[in-house]
C-alpha atoms as a PDB file:
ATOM      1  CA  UNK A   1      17.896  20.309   8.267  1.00  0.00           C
ATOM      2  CA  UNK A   2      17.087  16.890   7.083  1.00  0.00           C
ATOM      3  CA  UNK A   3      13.540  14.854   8.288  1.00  0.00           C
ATOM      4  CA  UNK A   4      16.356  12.834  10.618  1.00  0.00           C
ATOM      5  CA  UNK A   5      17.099  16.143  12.774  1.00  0.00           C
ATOM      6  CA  UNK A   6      13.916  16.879  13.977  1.00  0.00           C
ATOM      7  CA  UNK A   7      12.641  15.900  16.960  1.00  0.00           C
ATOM      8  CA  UNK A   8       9.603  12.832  17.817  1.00  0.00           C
ATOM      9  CA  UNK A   9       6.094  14.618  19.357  1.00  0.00           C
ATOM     10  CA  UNK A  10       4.366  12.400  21.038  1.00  0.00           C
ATOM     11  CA  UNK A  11       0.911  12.411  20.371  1.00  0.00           C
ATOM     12  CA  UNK A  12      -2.002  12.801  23.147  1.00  0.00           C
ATOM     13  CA  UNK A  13      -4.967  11.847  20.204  1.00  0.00           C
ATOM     14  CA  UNK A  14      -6.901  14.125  19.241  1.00  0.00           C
ATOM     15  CA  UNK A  15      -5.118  15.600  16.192  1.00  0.00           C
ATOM     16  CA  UNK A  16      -5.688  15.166  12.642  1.00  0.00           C
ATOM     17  CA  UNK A  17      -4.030  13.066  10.258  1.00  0.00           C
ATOM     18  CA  UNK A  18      -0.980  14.942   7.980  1.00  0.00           C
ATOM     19  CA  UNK A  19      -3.231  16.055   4.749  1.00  0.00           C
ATOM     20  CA  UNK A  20      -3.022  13.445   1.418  1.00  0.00           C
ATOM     21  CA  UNK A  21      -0.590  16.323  -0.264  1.00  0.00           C
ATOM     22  CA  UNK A  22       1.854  16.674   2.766  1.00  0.00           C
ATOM     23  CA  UNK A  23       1.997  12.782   3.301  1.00  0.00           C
ATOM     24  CA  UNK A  24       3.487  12.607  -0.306  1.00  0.00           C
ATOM     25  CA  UNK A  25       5.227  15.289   0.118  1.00  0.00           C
ATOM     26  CA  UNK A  26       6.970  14.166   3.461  1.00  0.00           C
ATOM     27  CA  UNK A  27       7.262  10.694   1.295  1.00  0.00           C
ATOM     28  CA  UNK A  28       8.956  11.980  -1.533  1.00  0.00           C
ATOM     29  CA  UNK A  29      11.692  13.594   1.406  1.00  0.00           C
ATOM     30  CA  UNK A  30      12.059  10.543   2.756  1.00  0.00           C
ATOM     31  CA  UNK A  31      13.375   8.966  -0.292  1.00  0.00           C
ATOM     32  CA  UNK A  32      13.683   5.447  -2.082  1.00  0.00           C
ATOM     33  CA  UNK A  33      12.141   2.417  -0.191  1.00  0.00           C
ATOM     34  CA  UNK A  34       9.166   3.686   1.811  1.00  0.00           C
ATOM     35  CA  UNK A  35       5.659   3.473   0.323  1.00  0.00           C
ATOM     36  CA  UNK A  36       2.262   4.144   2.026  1.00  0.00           C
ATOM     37  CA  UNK A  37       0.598   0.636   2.228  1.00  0.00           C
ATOM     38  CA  UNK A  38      -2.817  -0.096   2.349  1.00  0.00           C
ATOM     39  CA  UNK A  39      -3.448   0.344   5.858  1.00  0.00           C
ATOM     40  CA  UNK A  40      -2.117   4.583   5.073  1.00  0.00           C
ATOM     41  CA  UNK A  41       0.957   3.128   7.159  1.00  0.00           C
ATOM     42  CA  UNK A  42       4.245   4.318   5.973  1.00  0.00           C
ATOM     43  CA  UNK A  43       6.289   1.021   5.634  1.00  0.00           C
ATOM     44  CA  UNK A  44       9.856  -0.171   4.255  1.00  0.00           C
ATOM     45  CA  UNK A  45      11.597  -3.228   3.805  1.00  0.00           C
ATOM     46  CA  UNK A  46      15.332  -2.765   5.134  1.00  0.00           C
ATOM     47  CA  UNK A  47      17.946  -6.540   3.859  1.00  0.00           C
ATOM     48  CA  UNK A  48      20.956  -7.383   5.364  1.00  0.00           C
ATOM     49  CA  UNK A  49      23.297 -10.008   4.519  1.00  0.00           C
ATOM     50  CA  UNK A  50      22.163 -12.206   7.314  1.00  0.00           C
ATOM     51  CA  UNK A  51      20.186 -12.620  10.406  1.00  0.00           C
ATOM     52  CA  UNK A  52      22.947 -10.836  12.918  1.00  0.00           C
ATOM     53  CA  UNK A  53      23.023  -7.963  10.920  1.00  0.00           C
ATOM     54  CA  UNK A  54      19.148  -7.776  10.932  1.00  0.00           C
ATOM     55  CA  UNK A  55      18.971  -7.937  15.118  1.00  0.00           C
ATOM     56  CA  UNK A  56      21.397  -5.491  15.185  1.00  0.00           C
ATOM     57  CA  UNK A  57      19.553  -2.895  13.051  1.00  0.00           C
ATOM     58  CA  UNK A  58      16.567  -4.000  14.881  1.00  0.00           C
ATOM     59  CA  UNK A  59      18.083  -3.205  18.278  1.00  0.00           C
ATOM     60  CA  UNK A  60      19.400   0.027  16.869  1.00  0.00           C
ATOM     61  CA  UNK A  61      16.140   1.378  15.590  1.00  0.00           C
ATOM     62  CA  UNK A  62      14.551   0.124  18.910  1.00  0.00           C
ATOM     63  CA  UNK A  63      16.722   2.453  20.856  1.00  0.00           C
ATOM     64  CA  UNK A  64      16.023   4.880  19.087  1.00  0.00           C
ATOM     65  CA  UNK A  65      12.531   4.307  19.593  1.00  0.00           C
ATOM     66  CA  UNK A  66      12.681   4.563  23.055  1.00  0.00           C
ATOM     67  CA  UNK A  67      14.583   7.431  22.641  1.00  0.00           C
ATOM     68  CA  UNK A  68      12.391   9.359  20.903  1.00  0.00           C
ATOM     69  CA  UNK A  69       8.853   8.207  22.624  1.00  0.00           C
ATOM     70  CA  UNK A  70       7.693   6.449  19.651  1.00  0.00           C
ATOM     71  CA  UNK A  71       7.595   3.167  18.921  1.00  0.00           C
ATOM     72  CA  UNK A  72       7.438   1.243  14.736  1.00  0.00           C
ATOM     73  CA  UNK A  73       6.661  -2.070  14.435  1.00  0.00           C
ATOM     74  CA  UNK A  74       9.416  -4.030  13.471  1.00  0.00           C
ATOM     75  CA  UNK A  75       9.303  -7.380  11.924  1.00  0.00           C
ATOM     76  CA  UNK A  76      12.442  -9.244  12.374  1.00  0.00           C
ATOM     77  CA  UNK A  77      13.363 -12.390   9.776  1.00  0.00           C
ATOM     78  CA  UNK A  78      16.358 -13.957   8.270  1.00  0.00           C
ATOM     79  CA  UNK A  79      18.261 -10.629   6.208  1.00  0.00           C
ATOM     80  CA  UNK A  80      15.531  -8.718   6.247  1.00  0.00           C
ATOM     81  CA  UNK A  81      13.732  -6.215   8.690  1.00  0.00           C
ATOM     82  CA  UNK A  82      10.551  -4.238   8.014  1.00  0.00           C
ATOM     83  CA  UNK A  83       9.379  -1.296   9.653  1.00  0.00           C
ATOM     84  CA  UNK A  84       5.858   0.088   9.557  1.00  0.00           C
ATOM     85  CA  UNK A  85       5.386   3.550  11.360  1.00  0.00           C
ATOM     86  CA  UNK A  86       1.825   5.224  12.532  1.00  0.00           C
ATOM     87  CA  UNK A  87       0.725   7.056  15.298  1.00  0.00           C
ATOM     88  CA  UNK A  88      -1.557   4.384  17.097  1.00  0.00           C
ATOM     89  CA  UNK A  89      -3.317   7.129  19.024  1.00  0.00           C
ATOM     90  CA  UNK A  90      -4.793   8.602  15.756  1.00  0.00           C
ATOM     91  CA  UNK A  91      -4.498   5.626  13.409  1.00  0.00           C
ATOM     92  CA  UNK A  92      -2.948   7.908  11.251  1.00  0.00           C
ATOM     93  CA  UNK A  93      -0.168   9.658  10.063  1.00  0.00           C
ATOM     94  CA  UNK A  94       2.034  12.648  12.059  1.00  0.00           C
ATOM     95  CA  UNK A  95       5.320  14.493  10.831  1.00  0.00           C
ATOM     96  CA  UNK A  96       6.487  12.901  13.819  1.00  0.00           C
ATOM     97  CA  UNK A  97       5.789   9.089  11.722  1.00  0.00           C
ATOM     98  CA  UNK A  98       8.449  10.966   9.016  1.00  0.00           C
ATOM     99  CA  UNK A  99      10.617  12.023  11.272  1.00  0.00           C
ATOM    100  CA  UNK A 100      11.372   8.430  12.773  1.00  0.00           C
ATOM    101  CA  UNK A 101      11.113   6.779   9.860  1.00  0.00           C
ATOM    102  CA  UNK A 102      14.311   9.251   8.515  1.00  0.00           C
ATOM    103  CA  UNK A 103      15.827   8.362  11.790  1.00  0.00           C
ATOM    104  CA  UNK A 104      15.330   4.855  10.889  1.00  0.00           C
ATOM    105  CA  UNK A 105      17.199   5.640   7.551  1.00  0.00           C
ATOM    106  CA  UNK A 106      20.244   6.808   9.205  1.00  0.00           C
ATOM    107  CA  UNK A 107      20.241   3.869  11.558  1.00  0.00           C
ATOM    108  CA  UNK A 108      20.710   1.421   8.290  1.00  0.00           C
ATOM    109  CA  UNK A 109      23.503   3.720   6.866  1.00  0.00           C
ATOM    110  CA  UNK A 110      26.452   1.535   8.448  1.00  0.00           C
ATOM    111  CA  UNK A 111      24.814  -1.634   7.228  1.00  0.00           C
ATOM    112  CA  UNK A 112      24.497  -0.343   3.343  1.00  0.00           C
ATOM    113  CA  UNK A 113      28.480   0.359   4.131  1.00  0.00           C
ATOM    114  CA  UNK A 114      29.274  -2.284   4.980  1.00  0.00           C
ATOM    115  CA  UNK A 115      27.920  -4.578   2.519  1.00  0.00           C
ATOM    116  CA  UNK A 116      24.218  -5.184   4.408  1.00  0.00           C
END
């Protein structure tokens, strides 16, 4: 089962942040293009051929946002789209922040098809 399948918690507060080892861990499953910036956000910069593309992925992810009861931010420009996940309640990071971002993954897969 890949980070993708699992399913969003949401998060009451309350709860500790994922342990330094497990974050990297988690990271390293998540593959190429995320990072942990300095805010301890998990963060990656998604391009696209041009600014169509880039709504559409945006729109994409945001459904599945909704879908899932947790919500990135997403910065929307010309080709490009970045997406920085947390859980605001905790100002931290859950397995849940993995999960999505995965599911954000699989949401760019028919852009890198076709070309971005």
């Amino acid at each position: 089962m890949s980070l993708a399948d699992n399913k969003c918690i949401p998060c009451r507060g309350g709860v500790p942040s994922v342990p330094a080892d497990r974050a990297q861990a988690l990271l390293k499953e998540l593959g190429r293009g995320w990072l942990l910036n300095q805010a301890g956000h998990l963060e990656r910069l998604y391009t696209f051929s041009d600014f169509a593309k880039a709504l559409a992925y945006v729109n994409k992810v945001g459904a599945v946002a909704e879908a899932e009861g947790h919500h990135p931010d997403l910065y929307l420009a010309w080709g490009k789209c970045k997406v920085e996940i947390w859980t605001h309640k905790i100002n931290g990071l859950t397995e849940s922040d993995f999960y999505l971002a995965a599911k954000a993954d699989r949401e760019f897969e028919p852009f890198r098809s076709a070309g971005g």
